[in-house]
C-alpha atoms as a PDB file:
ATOM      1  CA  UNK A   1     -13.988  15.143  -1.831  1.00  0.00           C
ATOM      2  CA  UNK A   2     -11.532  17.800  -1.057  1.00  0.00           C
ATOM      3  CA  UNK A   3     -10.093  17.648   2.404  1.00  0.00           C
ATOM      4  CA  UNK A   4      -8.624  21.083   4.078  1.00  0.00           C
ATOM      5  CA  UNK A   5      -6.189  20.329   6.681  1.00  0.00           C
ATOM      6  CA  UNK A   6      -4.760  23.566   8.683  1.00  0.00           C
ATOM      7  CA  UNK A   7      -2.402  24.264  11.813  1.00  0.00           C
ATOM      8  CA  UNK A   8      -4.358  26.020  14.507  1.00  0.00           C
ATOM      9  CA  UNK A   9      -4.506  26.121  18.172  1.00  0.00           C
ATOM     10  CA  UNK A  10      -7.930  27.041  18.301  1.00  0.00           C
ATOM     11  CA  UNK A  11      -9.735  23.480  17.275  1.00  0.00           C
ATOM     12  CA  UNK A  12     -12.889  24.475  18.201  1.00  0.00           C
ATOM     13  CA  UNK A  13     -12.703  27.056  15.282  1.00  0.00           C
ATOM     14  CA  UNK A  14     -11.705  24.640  12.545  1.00  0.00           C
ATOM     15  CA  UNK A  15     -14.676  22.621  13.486  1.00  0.00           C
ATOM     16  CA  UNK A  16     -17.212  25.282  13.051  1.00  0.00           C
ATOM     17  CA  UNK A  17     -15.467  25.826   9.628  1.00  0.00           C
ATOM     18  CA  UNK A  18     -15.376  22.287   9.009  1.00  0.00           C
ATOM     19  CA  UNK A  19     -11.753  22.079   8.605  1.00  0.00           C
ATOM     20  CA  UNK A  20      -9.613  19.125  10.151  1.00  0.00           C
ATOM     21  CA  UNK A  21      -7.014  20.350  12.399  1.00  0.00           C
ATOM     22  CA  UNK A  22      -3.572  18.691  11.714  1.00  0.00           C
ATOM     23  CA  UNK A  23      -0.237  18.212   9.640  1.00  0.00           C
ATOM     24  CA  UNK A  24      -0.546  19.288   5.985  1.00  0.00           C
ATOM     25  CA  UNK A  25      -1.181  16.830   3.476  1.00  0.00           C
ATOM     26  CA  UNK A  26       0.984  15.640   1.115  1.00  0.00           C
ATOM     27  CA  UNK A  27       1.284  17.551  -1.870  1.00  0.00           C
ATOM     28  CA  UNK A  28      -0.295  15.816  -4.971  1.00  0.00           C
ATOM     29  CA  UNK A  29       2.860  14.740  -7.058  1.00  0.00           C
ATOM     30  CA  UNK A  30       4.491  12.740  -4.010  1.00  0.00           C
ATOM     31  CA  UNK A  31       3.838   9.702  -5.628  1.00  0.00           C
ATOM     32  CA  UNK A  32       2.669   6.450  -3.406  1.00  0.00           C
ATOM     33  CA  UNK A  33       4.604   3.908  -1.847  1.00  0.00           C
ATOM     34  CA  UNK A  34       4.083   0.138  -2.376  1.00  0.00           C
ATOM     35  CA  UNK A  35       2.564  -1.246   1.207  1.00  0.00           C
ATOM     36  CA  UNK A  36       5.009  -4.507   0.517  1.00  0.00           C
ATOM     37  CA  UNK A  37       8.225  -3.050  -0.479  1.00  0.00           C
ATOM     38  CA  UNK A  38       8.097   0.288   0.127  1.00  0.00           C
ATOM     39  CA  UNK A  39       9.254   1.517  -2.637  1.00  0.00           C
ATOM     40  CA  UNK A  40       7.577   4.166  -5.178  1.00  0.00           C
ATOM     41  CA  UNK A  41       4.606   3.481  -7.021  1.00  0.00           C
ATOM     42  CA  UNK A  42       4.847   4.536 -10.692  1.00  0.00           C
ATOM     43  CA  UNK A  43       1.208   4.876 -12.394  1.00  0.00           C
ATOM     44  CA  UNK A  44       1.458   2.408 -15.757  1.00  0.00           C
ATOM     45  CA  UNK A  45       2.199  -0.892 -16.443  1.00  0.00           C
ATOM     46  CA  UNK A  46       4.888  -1.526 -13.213  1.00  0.00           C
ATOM     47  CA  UNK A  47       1.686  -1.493 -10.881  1.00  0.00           C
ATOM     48  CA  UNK A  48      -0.885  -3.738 -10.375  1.00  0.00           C
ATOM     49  CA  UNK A  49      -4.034  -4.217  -7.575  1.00  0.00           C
ATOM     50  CA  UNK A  50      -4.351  -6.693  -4.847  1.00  0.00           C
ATOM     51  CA  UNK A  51      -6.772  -7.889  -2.365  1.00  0.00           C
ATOM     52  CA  UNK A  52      -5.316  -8.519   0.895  1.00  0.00           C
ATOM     53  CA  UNK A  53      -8.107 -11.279   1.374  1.00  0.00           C
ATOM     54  CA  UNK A  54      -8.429 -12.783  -1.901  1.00  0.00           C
ATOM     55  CA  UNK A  55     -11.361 -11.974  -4.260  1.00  0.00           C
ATOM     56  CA  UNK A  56     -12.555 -15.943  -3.788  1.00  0.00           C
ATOM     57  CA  UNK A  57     -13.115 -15.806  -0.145  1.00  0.00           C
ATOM     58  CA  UNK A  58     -14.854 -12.411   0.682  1.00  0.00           C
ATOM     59  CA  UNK A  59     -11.968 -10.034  -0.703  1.00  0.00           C
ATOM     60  CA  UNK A  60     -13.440  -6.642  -1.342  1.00  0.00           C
ATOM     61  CA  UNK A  61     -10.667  -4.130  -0.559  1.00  0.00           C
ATOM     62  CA  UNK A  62      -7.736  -3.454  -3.260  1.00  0.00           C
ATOM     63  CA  UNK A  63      -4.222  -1.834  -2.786  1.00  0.00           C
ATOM     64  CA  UNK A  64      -2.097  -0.761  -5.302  1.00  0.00           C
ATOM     65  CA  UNK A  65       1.431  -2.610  -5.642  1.00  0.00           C
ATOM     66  CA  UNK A  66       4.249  -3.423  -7.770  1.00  0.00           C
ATOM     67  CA  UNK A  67       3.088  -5.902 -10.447  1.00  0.00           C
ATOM     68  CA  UNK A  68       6.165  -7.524  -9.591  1.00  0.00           C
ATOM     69  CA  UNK A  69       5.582  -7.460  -5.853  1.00  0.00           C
ATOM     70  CA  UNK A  70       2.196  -8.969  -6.700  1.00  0.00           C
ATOM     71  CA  UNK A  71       3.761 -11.820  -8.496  1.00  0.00           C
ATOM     72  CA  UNK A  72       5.730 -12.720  -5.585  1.00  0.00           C
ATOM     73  CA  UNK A  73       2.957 -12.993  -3.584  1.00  0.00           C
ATOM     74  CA  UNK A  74       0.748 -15.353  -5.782  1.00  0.00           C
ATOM     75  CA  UNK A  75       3.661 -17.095  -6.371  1.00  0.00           C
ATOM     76  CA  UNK A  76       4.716 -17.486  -2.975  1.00  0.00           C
ATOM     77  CA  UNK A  77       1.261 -18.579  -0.987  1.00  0.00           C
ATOM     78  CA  UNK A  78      -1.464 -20.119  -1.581  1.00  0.00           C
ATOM     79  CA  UNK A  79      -4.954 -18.192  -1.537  1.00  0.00           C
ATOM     80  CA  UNK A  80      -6.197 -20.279   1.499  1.00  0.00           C
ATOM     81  CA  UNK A  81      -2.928 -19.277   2.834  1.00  0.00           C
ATOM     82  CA  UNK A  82      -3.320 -15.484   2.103  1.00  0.00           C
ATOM     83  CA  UNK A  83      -6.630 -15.360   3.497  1.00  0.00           C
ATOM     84  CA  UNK A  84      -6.246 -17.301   6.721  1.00  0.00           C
ATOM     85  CA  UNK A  85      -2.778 -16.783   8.263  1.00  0.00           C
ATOM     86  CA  UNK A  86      -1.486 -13.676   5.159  1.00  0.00           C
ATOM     87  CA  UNK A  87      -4.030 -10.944   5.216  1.00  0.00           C
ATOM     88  CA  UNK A  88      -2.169  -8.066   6.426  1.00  0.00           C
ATOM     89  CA  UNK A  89       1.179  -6.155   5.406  1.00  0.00           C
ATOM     90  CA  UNK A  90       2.538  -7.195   8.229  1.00  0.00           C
ATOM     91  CA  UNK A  91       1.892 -10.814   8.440  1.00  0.00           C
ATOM     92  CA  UNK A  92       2.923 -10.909   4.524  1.00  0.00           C
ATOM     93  CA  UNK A  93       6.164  -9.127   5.492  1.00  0.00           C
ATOM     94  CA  UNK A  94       7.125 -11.720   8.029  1.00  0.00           C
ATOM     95  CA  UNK A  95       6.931 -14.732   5.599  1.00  0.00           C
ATOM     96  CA  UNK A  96      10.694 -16.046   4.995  1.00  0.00           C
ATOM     97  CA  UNK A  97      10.440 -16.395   1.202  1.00  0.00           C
ATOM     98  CA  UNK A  98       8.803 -12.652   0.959  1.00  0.00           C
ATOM     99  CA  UNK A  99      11.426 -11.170   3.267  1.00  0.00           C
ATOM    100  CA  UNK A 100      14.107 -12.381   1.116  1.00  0.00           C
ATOM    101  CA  UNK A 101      12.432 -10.916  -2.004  1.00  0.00           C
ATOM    102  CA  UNK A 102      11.830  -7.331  -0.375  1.00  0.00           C
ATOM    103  CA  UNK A 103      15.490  -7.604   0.568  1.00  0.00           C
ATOM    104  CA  UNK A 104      16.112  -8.101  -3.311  1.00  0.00           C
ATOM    105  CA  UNK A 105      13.504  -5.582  -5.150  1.00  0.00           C
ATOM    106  CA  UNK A 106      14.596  -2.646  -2.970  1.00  0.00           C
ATOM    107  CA  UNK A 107      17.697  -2.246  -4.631  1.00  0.00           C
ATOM    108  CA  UNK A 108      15.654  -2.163  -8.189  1.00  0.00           C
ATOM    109  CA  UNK A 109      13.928   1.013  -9.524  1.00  0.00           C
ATOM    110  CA  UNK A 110      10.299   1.279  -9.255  1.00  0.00           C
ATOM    111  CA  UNK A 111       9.529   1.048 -12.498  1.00  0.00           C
ATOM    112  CA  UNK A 112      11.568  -2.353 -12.635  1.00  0.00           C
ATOM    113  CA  UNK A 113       9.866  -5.592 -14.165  1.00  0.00           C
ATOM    114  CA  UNK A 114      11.765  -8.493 -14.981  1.00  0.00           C
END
C-alpha cells in the first residue's frame, strides 16, 4: 500500500482525497537504521531479524538489525532475560555490557562483521 503524504493547510481537503496531511516521506533509497546501534542497515548478509520478545515466549514481531548487533544481544542475555526485564530498544540500550558494545560498533561500517 502506497501512502501519499502532502503539505496543506486545508486538512479537511486531504481527507476527502484520502491523503495524510504531513512531512514528506523519506525517499526510497535512504536506507534504514539499526534500532540498537543506529547505524545503517545494508540489505545482505550484514543484517539479520530479531524479536524483541523472543520467538519461545509469545514473540511475534521482527526488526531488522545488524547480524552483529544481534549476536551481541544473544550473547549478552538470556531469553528469560530479554523477554521479562529486555523487550524494548530502550531497556536493551541501558544494559552495561550492550552500552559498551554500541560505544564500539559505531565507529565500524555498516556492512562490518567480524
Amino acid at each position: 500500500m502506497v501512502i501519499r503524504r502532502i503539505m496543506r493547510s486545508n486538512t479537511k481537503e486531504a481527507r476527502i482525497l484520502g491523503l495524510q496531511v504531513g512531512p514528506p516521506l523519506p525517499a526510497a533509497d535512504t536506507p534504514a537504521a539499526c534500532p540498537l546501534c543506529g547505524r545503517a542497515l545494508i540489505p545482505g548478509p550484514s543484517t539479520d531479524e530479531h524479536h524483541l520478545t523472543p520467538r519461545s515466549h509469545g514473540g511475534k514481531e521482527k526488526f531488522l538489525v545488524h547480524k552483529i548487533c544481534h549476536q551481541k544481544i544473544h550473547r549478552t542475555i538470556a531469553e528469560k532475560d530479554l523477554a521479562r526485564r529486555y523487550n524494548s530498544w530502550q531497556a536493551l540500550a541501558e544494559h552495561p555490557e550492550i552500552q559498551a558494545f554500541i560505544h564500539w560498533v559505531r565507529k565500524r561500517p555498516p556492512e562490518f562483521m567480524p
